[in-house]
PDB file of N, CA and C in Angstrom:
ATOM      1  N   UNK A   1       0.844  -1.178   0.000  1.00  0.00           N
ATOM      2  CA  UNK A   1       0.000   0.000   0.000  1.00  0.00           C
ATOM      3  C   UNK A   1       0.888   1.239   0.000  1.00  0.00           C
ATOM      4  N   UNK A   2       0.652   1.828  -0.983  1.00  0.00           N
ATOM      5  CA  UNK A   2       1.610   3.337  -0.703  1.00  0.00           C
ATOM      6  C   UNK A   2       0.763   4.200   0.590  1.00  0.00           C
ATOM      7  N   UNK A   3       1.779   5.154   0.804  1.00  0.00           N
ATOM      8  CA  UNK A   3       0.848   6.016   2.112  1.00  0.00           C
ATOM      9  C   UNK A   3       1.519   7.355   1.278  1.00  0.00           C
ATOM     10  N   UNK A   4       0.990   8.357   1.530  1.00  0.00           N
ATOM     11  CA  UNK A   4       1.337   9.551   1.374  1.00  0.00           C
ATOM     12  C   UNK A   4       1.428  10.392   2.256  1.00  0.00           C
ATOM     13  N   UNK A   5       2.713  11.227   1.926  1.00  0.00           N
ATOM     14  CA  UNK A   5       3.286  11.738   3.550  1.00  0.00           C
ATOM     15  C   UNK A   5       2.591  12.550   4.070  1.00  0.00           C
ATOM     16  N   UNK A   6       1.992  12.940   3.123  1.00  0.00           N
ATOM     17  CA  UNK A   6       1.095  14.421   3.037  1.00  0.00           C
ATOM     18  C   UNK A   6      -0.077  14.337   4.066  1.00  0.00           C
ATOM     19  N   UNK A   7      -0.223  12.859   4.631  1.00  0.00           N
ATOM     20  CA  UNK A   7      -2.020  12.888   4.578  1.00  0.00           C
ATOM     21  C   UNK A   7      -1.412  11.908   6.349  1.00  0.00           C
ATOM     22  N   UNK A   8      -0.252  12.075   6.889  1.00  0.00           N
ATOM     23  CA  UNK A   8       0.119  11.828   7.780  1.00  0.00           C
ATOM     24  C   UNK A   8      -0.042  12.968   9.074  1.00  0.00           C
ATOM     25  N   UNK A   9      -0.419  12.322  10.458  1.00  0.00           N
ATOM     26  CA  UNK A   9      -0.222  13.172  11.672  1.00  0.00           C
ATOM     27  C   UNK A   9      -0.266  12.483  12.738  1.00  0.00           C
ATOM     28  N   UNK A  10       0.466  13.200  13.413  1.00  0.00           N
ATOM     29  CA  UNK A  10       0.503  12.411  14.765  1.00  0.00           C
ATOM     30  C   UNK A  10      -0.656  12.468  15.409  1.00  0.00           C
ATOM     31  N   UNK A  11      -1.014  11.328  16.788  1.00  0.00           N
ATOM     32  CA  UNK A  11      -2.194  10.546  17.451  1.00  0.00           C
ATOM     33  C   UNK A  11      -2.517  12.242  17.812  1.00  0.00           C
ATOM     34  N   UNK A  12      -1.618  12.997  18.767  1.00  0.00           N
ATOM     35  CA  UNK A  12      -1.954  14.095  19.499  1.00  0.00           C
ATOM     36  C   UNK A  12      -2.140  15.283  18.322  1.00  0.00           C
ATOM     37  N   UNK A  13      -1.925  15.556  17.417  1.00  0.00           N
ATOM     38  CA  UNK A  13      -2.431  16.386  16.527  1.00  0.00           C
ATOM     39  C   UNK A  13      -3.883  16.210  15.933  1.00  0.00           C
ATOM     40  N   UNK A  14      -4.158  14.906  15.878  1.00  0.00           N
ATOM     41  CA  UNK A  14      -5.476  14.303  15.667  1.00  0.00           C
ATOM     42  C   UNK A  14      -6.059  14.420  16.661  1.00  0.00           C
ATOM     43  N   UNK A  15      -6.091  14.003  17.440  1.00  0.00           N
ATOM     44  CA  UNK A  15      -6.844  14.631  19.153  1.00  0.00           C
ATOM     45  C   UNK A  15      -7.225  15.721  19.073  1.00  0.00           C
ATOM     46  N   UNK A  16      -6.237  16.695  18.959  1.00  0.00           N
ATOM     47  CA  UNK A  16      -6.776  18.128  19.149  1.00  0.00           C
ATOM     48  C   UNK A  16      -7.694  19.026  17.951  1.00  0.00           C
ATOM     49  N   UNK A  17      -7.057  18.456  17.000  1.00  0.00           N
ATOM     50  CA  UNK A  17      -7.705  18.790  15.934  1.00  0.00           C
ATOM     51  C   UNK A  17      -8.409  17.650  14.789  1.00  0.00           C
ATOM     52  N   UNK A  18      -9.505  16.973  15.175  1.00  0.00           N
ATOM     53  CA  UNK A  18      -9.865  15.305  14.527  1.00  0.00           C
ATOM     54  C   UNK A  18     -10.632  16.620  13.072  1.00  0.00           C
ATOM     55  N   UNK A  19     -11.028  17.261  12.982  1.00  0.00           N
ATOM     56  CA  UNK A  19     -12.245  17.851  11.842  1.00  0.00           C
ATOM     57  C   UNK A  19     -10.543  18.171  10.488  1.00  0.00           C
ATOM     58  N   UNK A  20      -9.452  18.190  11.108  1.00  0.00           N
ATOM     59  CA  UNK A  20      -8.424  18.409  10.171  1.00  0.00           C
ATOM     60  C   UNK A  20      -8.311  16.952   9.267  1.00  0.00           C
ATOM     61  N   UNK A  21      -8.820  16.023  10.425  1.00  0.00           N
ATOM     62  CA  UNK A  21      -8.196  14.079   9.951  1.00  0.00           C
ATOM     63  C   UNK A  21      -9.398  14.126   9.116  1.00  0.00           C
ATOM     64  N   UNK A  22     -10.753  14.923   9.030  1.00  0.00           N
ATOM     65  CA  UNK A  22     -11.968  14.859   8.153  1.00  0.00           C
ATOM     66  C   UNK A  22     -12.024  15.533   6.778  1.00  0.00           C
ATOM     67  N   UNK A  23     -11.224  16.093   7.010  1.00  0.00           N
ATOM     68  CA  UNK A  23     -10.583  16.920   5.550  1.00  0.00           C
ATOM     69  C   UNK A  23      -9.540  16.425   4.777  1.00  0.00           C
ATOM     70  N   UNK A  24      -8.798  15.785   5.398  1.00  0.00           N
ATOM     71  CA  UNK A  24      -7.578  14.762   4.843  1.00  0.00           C
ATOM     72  C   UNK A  24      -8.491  13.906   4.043  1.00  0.00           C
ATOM     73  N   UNK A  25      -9.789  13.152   5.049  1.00  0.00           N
ATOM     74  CA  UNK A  25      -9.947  12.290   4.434  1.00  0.00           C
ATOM     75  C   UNK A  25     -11.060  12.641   2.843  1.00  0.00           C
ATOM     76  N   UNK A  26     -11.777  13.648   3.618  1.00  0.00           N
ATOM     77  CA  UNK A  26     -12.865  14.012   2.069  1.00  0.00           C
ATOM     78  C   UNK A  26     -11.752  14.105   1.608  1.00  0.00           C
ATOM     79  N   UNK A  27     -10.998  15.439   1.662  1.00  0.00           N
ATOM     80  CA  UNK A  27      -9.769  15.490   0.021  1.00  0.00           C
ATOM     81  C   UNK A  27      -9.379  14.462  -0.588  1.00  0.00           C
ATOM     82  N   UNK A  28      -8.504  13.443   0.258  1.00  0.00           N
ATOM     83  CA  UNK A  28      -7.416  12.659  -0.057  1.00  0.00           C
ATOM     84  C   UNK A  28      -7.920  10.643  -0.325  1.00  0.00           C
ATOM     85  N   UNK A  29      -9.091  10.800   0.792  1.00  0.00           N
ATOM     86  CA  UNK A  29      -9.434   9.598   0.498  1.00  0.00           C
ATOM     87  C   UNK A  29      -9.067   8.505   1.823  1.00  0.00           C
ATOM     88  N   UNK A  30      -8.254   9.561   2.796  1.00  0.00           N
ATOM     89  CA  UNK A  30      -7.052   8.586   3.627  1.00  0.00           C
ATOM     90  C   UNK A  30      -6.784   9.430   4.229  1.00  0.00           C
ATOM     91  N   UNK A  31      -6.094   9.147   5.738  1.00  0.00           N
ATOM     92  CA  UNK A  31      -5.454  10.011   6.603  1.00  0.00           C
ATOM     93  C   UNK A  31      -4.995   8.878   7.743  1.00  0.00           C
ATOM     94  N   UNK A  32      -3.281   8.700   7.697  1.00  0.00           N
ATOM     95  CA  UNK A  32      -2.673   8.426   8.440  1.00  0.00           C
ATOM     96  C   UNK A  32      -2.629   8.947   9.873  1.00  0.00           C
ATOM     97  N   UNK A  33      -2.875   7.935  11.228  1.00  0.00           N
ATOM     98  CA  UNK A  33      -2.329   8.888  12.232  1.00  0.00           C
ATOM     99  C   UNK A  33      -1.172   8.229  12.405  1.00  0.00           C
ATOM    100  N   UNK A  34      -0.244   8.606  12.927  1.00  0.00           N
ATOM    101  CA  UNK A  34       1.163   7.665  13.978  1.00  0.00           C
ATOM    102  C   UNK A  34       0.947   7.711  15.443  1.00  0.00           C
ATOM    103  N   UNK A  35       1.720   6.870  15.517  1.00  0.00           N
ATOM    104  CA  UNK A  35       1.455   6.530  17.433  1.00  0.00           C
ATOM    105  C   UNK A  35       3.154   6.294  17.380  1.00  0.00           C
ATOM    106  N   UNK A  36       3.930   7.259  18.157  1.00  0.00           N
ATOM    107  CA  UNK A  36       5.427   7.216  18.711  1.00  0.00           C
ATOM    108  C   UNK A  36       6.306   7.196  16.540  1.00  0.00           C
ATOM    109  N   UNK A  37       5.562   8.289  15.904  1.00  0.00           N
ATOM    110  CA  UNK A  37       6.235   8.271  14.550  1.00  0.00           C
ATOM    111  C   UNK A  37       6.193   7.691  13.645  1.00  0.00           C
ATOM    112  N   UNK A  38       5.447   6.057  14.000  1.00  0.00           N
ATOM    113  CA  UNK A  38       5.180   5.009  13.478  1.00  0.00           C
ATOM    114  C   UNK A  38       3.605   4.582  12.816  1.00  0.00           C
ATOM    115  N   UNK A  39       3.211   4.536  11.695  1.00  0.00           N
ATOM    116  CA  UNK A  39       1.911   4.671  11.342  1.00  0.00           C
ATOM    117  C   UNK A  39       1.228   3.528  12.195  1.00  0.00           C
ATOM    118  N   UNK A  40       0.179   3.668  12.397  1.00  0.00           N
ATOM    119  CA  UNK A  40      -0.696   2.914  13.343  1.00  0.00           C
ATOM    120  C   UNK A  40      -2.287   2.626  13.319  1.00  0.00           C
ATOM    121  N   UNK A  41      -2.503   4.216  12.196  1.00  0.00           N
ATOM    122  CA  UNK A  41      -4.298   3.930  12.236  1.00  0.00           C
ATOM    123  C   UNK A  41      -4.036   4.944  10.853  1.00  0.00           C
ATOM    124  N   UNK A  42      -5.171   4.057  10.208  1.00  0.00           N
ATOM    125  CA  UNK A  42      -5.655   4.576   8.727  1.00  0.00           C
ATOM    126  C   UNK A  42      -7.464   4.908   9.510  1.00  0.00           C
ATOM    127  N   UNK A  43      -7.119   6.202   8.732  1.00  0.00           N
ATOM    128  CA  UNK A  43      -9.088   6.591   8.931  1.00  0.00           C
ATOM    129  C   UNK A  43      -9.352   6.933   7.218  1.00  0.00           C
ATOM    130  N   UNK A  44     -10.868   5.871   7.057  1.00  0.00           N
ATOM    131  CA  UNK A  44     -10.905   5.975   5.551  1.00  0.00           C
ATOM    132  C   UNK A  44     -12.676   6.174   6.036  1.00  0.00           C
ATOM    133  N   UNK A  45     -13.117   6.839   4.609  1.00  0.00           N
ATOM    134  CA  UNK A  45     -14.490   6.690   4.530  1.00  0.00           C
ATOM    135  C   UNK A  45     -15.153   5.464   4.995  1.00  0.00           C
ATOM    136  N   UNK A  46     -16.527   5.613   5.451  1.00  0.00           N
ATOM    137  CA  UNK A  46     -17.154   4.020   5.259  1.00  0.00           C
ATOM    138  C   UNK A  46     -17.429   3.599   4.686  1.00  0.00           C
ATOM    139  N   UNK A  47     -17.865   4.502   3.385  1.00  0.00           N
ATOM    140  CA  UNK A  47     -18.139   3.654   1.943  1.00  0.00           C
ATOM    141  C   UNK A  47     -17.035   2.847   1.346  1.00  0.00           C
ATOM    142  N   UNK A  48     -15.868   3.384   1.594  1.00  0.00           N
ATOM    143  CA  UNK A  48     -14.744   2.779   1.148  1.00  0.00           C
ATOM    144  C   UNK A  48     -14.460   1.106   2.127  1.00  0.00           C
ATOM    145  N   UNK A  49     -14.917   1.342   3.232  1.00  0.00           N
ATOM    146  CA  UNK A  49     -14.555   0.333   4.077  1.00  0.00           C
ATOM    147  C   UNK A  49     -15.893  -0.779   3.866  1.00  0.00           C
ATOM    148  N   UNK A  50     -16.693  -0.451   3.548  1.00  0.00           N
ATOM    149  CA  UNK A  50     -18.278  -1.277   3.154  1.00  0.00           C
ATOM    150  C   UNK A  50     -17.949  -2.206   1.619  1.00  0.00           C
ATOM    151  N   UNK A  51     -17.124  -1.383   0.902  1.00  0.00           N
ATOM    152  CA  UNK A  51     -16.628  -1.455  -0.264  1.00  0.00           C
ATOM    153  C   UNK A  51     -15.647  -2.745  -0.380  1.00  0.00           C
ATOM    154  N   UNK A  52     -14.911  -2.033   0.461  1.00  0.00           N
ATOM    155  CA  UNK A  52     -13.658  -3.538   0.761  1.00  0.00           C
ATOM    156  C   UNK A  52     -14.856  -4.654   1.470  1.00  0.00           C
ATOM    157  N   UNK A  53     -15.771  -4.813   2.109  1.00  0.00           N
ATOM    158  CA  UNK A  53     -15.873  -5.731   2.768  1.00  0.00           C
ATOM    159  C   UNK A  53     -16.607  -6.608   1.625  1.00  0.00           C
ATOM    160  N   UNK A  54     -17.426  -6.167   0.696  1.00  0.00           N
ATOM    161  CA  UNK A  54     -18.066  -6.443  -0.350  1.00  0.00           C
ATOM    162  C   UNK A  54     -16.892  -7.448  -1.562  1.00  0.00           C
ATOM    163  N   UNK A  55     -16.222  -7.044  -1.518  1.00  0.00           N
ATOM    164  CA  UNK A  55     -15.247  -7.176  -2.495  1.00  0.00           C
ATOM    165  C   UNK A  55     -14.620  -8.861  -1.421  1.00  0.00           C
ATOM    166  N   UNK A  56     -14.554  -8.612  -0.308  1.00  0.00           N
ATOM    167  CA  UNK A  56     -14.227 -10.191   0.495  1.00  0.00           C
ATOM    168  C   UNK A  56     -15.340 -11.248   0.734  1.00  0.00           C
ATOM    169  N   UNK A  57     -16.712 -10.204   0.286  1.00  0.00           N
ATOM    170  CA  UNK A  57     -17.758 -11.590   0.581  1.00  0.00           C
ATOM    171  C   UNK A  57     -17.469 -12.090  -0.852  1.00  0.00           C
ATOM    172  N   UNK A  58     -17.137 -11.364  -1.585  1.00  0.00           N
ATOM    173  CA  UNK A  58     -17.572 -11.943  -3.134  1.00  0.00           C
ATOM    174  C   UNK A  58     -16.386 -13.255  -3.382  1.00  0.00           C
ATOM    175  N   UNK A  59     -15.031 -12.390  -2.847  1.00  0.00           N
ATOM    176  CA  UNK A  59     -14.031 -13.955  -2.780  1.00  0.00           C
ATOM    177  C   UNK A  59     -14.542 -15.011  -2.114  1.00  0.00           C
ATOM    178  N   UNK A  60     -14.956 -15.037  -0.904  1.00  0.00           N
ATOM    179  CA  UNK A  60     -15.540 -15.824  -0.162  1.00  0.00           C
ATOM    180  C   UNK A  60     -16.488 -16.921  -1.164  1.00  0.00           C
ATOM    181  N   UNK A  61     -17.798 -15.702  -1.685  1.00  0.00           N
ATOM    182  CA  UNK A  61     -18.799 -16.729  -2.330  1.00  0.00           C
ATOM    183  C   UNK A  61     -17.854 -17.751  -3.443  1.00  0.00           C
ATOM    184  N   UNK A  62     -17.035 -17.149  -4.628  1.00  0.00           N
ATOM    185  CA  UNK A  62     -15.956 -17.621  -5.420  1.00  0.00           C
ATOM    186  C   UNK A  62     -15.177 -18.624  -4.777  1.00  0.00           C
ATOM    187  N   UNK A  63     -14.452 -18.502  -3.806  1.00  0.00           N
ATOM    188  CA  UNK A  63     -14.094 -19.986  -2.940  1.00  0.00           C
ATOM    189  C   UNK A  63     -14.832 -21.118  -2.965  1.00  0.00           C
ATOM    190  N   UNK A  64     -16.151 -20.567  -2.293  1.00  0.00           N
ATOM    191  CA  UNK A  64     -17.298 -21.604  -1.544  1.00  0.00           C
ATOM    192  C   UNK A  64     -17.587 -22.501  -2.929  1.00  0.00           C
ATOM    193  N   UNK A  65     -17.934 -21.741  -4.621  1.00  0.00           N
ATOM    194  CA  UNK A  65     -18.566 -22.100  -5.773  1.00  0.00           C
ATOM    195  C   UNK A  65     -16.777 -23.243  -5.997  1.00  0.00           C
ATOM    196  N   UNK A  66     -15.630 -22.857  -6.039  1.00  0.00           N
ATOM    197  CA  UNK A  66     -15.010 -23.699  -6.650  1.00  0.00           C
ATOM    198  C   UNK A  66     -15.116 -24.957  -5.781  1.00  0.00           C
ATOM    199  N   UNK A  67     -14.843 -24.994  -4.130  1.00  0.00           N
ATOM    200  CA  UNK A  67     -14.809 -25.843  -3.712  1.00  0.00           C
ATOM    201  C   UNK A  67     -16.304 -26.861  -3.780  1.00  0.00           C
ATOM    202  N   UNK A  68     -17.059 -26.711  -4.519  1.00  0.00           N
ATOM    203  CA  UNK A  68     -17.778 -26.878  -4.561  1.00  0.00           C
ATOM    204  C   UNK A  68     -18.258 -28.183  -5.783  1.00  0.00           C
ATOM    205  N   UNK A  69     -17.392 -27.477  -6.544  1.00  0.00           N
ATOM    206  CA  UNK A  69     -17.260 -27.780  -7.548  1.00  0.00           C
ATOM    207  C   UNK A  69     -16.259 -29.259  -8.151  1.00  0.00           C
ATOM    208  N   UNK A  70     -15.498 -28.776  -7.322  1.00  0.00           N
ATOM    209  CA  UNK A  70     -14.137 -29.864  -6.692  1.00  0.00           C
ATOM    210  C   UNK A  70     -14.816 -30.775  -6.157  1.00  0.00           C
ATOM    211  N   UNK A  71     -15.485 -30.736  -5.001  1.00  0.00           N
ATOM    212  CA  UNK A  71     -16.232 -32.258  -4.632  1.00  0.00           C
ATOM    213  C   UNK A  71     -17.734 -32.421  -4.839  1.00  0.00           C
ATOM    214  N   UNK A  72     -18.088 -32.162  -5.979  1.00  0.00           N
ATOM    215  CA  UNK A  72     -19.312 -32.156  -6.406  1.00  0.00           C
ATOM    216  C   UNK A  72     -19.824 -33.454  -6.184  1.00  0.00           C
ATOM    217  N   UNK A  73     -19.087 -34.584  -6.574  1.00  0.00           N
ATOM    218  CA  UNK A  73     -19.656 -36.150  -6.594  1.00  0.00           C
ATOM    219  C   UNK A  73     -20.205 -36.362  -4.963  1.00  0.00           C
ATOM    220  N   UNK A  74     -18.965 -36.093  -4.154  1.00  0.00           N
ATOM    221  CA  UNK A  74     -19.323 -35.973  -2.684  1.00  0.00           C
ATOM    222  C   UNK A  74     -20.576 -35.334  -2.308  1.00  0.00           C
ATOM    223  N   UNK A  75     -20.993 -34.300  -2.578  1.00  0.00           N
ATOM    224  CA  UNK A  75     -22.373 -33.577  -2.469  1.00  0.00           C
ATOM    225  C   UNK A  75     -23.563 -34.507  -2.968  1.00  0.00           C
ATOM    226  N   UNK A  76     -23.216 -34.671  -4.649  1.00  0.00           N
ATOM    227  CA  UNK A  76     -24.026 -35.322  -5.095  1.00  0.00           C
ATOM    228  C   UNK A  76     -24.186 -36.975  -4.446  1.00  0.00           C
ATOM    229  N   UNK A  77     -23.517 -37.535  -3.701  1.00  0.00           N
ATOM    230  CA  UNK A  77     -23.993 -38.718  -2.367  1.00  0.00           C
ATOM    231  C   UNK A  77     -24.202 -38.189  -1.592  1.00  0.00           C
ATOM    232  N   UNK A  78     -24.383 -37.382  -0.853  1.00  0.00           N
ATOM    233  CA  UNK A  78     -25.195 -36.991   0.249  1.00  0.00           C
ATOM    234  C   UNK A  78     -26.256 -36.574   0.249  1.00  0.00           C
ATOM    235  N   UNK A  79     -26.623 -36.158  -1.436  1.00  0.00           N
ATOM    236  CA  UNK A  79     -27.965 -35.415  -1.403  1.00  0.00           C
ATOM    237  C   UNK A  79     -28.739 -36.888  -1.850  1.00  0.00           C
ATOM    238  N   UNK A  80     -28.034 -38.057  -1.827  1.00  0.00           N
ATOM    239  CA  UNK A  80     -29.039 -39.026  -2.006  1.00  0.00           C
ATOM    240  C   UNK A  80     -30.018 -39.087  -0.896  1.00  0.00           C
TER     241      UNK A  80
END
């Protein structure tokens, strides 16, 4: 994942000022905080985060269909 430096701040700059980490994020999409210099927390939209989760049920369903597929005969004796 790239990060951009730009869209970085420390935990206590975010504290005092969180409506700055809300502008990072409308603009930028993203806003790094650090904890001791070190990145630690990504704050992203929720659509973006609803987005990703969508995108893991769909691998999920895609798993479930191949394995599925793979022991089909097995299914097909049990549904005797």
């Amino acid at each position: 994942m790239k990060i951009d430096t730009a869209n970085m701040l420390s935990i206590s700059e975010a504290n005092q000022n969180f409506s700055k980490v809300t502008r990072m994020v409308d603009k930028d999409g993203s806003a790094i905080i650090l904890k001791n210099n070190v990145p630690q927390y990504m704050v992203i939209p929720f659509k973006t985060a609803e987005q990703a989760q969508v995108l893991a049920d769909g691998e999920l369903f895609a798993l479930s269909d191949k394995l599925m597929e793979q022991n089909k005969k097995v299914y097909e004796e049990l549904a005797k």
